[in-house]
Protein backbone atom coordinates (compact mmCIF):
# COMPACT_ATOMS: atom_id res chain seq x y z
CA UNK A 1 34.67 -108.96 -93.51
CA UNK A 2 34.22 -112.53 -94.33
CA UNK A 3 31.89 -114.61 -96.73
CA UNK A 4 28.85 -116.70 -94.84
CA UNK A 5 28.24 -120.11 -96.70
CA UNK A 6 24.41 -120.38 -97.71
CA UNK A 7 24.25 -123.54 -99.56
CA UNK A 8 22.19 -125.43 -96.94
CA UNK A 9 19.67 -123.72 -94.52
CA UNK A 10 18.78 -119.70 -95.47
CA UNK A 11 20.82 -117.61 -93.35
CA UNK A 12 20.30 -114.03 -91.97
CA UNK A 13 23.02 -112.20 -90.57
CA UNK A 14 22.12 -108.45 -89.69
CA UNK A 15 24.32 -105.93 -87.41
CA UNK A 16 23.65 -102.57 -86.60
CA UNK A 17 26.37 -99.72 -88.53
CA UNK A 18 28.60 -97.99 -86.30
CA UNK A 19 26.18 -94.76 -86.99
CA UNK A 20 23.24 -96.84 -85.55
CA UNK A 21 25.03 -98.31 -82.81
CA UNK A 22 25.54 -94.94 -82.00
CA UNK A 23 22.07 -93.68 -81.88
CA UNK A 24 21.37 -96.86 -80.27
CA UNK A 25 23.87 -96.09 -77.68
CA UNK A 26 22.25 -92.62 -76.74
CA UNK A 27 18.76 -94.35 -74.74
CA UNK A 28 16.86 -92.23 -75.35
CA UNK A 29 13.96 -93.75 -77.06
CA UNK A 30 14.74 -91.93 -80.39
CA UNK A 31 15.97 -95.17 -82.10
CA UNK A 32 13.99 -96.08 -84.37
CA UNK A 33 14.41 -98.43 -87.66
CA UNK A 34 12.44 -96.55 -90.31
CA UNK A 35 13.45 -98.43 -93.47
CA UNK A 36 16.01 -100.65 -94.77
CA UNK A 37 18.06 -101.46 -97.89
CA UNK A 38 19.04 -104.80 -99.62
CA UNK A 39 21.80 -105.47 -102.09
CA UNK A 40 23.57 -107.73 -104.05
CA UNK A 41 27.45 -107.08 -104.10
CA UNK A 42 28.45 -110.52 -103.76
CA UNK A 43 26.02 -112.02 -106.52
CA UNK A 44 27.34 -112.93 -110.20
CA UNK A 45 24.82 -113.43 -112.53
CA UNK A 46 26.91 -115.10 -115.19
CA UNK A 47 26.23 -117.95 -113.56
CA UNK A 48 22.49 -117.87 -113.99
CA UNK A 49 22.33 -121.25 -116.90
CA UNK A 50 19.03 -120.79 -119.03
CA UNK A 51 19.85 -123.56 -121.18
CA UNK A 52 19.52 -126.39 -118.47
CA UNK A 53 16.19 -127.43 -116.87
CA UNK A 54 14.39 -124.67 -114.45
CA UNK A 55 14.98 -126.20 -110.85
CA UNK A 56 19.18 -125.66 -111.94
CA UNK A 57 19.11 -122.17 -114.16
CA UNK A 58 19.83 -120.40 -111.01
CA UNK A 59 21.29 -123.00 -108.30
CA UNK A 60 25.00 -121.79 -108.50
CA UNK A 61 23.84 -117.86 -107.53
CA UNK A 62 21.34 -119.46 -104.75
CA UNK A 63 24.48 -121.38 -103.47
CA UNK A 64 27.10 -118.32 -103.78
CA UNK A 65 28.39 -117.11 -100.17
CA UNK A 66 27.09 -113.94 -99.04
CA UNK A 67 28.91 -111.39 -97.25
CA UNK A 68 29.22 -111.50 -93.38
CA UNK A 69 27.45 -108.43 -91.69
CA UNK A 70 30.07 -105.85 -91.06
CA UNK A 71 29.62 -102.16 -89.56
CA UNK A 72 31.42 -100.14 -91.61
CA UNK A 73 28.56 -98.11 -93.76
CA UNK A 74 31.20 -97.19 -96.18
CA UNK A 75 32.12 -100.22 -97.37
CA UNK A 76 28.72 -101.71 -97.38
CA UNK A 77 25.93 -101.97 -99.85
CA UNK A 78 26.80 -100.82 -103.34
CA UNK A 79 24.82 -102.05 -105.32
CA UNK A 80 21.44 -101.57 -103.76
CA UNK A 81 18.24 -103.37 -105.38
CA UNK A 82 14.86 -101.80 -105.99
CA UNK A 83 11.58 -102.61 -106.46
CA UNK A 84 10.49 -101.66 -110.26
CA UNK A 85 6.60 -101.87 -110.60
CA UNK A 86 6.53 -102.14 -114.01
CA UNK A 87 6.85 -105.21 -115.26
CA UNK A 88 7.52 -104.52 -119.17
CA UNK A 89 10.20 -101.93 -117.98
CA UNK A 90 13.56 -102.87 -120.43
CA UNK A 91 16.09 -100.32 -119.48
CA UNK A 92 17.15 -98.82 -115.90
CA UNK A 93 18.78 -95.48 -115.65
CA UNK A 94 22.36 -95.03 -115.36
CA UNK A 95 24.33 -91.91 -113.44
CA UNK A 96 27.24 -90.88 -116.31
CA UNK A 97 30.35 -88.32 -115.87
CA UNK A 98 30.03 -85.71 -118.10
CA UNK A 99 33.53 -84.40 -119.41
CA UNK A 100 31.84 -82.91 -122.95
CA UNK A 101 30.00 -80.47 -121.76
CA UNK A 102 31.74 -77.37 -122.07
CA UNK A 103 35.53 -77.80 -123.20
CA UNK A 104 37.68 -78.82 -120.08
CA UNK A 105 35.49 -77.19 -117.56
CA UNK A 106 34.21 -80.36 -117.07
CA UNK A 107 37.11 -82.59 -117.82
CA UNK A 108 39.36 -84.64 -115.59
CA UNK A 109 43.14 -84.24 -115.60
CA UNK A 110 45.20 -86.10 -117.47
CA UNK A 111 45.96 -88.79 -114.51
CA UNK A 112 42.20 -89.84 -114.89
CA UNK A 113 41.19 -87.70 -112.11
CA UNK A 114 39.72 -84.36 -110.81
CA UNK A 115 42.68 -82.60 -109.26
CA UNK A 116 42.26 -80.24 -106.46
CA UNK A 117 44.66 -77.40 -105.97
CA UNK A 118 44.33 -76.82 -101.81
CA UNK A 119 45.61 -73.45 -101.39
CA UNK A 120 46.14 -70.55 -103.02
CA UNK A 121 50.14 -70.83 -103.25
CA UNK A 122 49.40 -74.21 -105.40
CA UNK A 123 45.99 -72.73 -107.24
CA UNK A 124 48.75 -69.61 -108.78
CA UNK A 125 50.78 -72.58 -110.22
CA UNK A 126 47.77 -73.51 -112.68
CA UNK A 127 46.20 -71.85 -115.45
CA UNK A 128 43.14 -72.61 -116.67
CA UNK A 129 43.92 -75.51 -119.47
CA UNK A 130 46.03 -77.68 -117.20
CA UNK A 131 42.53 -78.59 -116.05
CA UNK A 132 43.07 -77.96 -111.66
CA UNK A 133 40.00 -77.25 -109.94
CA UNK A 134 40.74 -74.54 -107.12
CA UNK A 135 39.87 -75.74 -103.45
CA UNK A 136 40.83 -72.56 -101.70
CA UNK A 137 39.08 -70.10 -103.75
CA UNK A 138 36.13 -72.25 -105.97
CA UNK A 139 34.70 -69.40 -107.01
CA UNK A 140 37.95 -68.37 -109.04
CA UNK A 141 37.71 -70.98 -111.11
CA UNK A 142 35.35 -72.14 -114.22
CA UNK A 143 35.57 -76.33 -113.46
CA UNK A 144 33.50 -78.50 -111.85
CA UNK A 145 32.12 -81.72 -111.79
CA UNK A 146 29.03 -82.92 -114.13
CA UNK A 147 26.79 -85.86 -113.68
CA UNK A 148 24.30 -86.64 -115.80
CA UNK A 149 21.50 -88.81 -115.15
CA UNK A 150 18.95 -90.71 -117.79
CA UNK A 151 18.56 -93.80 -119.86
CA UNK A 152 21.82 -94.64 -122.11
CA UNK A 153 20.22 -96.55 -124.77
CA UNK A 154 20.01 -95.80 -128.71
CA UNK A 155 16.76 -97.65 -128.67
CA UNK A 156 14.69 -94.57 -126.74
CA UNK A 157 14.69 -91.06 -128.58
CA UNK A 158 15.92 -88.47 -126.39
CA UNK A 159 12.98 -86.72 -126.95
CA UNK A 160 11.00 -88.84 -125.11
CA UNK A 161 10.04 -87.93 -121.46
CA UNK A 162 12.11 -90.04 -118.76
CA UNK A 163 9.62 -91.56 -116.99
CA UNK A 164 8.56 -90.89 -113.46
CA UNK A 165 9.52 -93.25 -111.52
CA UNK A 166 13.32 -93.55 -112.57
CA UNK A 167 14.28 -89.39 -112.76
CA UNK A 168 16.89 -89.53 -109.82
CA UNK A 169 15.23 -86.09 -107.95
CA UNK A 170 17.23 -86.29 -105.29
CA UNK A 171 21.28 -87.04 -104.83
CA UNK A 172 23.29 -87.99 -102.01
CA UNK A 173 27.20 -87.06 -101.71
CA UNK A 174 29.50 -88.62 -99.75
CA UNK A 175 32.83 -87.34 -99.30
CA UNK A 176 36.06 -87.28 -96.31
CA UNK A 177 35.41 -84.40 -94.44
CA UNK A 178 39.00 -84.37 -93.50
CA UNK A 179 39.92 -83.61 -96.99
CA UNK A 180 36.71 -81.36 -98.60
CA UNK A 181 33.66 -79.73 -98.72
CA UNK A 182 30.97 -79.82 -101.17
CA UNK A 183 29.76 -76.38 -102.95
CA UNK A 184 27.64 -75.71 -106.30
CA UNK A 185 29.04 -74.91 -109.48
CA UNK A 186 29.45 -71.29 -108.94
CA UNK A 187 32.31 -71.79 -106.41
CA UNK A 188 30.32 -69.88 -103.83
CA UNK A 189 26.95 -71.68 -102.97
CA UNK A 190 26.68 -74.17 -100.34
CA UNK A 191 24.74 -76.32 -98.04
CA UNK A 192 25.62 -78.31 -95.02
CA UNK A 193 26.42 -81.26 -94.26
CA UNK A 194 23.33 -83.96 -93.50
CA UNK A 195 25.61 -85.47 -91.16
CA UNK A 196 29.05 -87.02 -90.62
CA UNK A 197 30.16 -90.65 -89.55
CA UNK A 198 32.35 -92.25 -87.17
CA UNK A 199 34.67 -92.53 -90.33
CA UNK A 200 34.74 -88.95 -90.75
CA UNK A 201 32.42 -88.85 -93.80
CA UNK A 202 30.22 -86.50 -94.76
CA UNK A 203 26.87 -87.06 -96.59
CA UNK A 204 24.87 -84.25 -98.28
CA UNK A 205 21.72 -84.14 -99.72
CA UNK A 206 21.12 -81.78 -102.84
CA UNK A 207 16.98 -82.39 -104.11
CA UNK A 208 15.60 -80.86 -107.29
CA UNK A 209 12.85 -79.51 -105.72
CA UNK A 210 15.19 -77.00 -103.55
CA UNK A 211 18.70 -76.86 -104.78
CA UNK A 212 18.84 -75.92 -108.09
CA UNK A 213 22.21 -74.85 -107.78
CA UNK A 214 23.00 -78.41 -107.75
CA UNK A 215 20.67 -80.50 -109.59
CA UNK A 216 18.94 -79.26 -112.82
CA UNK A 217 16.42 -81.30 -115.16
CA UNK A 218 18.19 -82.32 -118.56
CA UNK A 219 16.28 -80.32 -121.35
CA UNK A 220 18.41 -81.49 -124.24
CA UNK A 221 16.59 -83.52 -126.54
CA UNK A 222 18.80 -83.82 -129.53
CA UNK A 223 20.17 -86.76 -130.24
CA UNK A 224 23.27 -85.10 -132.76
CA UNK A 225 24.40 -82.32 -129.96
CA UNK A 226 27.83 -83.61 -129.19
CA UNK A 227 27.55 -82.18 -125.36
CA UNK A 228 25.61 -85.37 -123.90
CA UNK A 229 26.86 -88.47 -122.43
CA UNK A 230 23.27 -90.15 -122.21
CA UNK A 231 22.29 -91.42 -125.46
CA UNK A 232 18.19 -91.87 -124.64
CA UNK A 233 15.79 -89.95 -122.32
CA UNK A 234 17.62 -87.98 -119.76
CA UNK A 235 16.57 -87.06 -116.18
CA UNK A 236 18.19 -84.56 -114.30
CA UNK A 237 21.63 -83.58 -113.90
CA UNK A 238 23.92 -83.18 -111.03
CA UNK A 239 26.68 -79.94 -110.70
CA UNK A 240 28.92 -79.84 -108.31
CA UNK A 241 33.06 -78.24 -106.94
CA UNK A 242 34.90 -80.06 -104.21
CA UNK A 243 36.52 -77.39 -101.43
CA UNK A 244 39.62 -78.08 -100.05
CA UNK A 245 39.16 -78.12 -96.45
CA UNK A 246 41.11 -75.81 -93.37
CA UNK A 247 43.13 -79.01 -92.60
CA UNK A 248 44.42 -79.41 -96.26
CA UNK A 249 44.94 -75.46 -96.66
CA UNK A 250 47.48 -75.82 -93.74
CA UNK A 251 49.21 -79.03 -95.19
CA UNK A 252 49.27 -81.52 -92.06
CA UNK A 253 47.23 -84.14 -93.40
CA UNK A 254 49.74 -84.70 -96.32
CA UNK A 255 52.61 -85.37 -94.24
CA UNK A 256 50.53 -88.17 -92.91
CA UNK A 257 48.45 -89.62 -95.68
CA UNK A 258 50.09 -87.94 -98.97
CA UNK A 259 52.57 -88.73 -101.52
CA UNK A 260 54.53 -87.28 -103.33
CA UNK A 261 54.76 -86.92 -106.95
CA UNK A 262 55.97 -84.23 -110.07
CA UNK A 263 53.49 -82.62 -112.07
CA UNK A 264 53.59 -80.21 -115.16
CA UNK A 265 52.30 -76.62 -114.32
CA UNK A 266 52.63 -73.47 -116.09
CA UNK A 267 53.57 -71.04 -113.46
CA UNK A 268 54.30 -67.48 -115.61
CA UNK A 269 52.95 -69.02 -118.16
CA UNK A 270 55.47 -71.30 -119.20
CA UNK A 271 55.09 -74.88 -118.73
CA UNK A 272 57.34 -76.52 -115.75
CA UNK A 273 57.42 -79.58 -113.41
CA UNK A 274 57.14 -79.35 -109.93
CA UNK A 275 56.89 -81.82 -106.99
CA UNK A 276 53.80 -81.77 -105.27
CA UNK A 277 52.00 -83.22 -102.39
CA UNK A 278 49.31 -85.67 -103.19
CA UNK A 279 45.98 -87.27 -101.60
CA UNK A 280 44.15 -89.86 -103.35
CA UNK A 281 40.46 -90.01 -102.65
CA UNK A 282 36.74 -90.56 -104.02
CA UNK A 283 33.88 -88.80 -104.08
CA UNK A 284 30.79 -91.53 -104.22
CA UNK A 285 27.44 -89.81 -105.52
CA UNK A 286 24.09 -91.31 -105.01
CA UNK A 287 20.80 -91.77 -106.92
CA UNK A 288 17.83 -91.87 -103.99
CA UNK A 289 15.53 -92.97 -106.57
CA UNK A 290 16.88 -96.03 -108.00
CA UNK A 291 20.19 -96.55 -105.85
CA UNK A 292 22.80 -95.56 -108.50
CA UNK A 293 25.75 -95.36 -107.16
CA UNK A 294 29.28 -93.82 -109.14
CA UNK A 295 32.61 -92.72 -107.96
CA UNK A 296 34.22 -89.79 -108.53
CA UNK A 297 37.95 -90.00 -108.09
CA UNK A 298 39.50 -86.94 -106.76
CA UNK A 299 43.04 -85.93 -106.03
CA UNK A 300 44.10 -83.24 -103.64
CA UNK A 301 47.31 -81.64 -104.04
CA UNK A 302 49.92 -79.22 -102.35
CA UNK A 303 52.85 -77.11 -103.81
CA UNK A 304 56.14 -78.50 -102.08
CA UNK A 305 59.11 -77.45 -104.41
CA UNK A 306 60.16 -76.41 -107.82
């Protein structure tokens, strides 16, 4: 990846991703470029100057270098721009973690992450305040991860009605399907996969209209209940467990791509360090509405020693 210098003639620079070159690649008329999506990654607006005459205020952003086309879909395009119709709109919609909600059953570990036991030998190590979220059995264990949706501001009631064109009704999950699986809040529900790169990552698609297992709307209204991360109207909110895959379960991927590192368990109930196996990854979830993107950060791990 490299930076294109725009500061004299407008330049356009557009390359197909490795999952279009793909389809491209198959010839059998089915290619077809439907839509498209702009963003703004590269683009400080600090330097926008409003105290200086018009033709200047926003010469330094105009003149920034833009980001070379590259292929890789997973590193592209994070901060997508919309079109917003409204013109006196004031406040866009933000996508929150939600680690209040119900004691540490939606809480990250103490390392600033969700952990992920990956089989059952290193789920047996864990009881259920040293906040582990089980990969090989979900359905054995009460955490998960909450997102909530809505307008963070102090300015908007919560009782007021988000309005309709910024409720995020649909979500889109990305995750390394070398590593996990997707599956509702009840450990046991699941949907496939929409489809999986050349990169090995798998995006799924969870809508309000058909998964409520996964995304809910927000009915709270107070603004004193001390289980809500979204100060203002909220939309709809998204519930989901990460499953440790087959690969993980079996432990080859760690000798590979892991670490290692000592964590405190309570195996028979007494609290003990152990050395475990570790994978670093992140879980990037999706607004479809208004192109909100947040990572999750997630961290698989494997019993190795006492």
């Amino acid at each position: 990846m490299a930076f294109l210098d725009n500061s004299g003639d407008i330049i356009l620079d557009a390359v197909l991703t490795d999952t279009g070159r793909m389809r491209l690649a198959k010839g059998d008329g089915s290619f077809r470029i439907t839509s498209f999506a702009l963003a703004d990654d590269e683009i400080d607006y600090s330097l926008y100057i409003n105290t200086t005459g018009s033709a200047y205020q926003d010469l330094q952003i105009l003149q920034t270098p833009v980001f070379e086309a590259f292929t890789n879909n997973a590193s592209s395009m994070k901060s997508k721009l919309i079109s917003i119709a409204d013109p006196k709109l004031l406040y866009l919609p933000v996508i929150q973690l939600n680690e209040i909600y119900s004691g540490n059953s939606t809480q990250k570990h103490a390392d600033g992450v969700f952990v992920v036991a990956v089989n059952s030998d290193t789920e047996n190590k864990f009881n259920t305040d040293k906040i582990v979220m089980y990969g090989e059995n979900p359905s054995s264990d009460a955490r998960y991860v909450r997102l909530d949706q809505g307008l963070d501001t102090t300015s908007i009631s919560p009782s007021h009605a988000m309005q309709a064109s910024l409720l995020e009704t649909q979500y889109a999950i990305e995750i390394d399907n070398r590593f996990g699986t997707i599956v509702a809040s009840d450990g046991t529900t699941s949907r496939p996969y929409s489809f999986v790169d050349d990169d090995d990552i798998a995006t799924y698609y969870y809508s309000l209209a058909t998964d409520p297992q996964f995304v809910t709307e927000n009915s709270e209204t107070s603004v004193s209940v001390n289980t809500q991360v979204i100060s203002g109207p909220r939309g709809t909110i998204l519930q989901f467990k990460v499953a440790s895959s087959i690969d993980l379960v079996d432990g080859s991927y760690f000798d590979d791509l892991g670490s290692t590192k000592t964590i405190t368990d309570d195996f028979g109930g007494t609290d003990q360090t152990s050395t475990y196996k570790y994978i670093d990854t992140f879980v990037r979830v999706q607004g479809m509405t208004t192109g909100y993107s947040l990572d999750v950060p997630v961290r698989f791990i494997r019993f190795q020693t006492d």
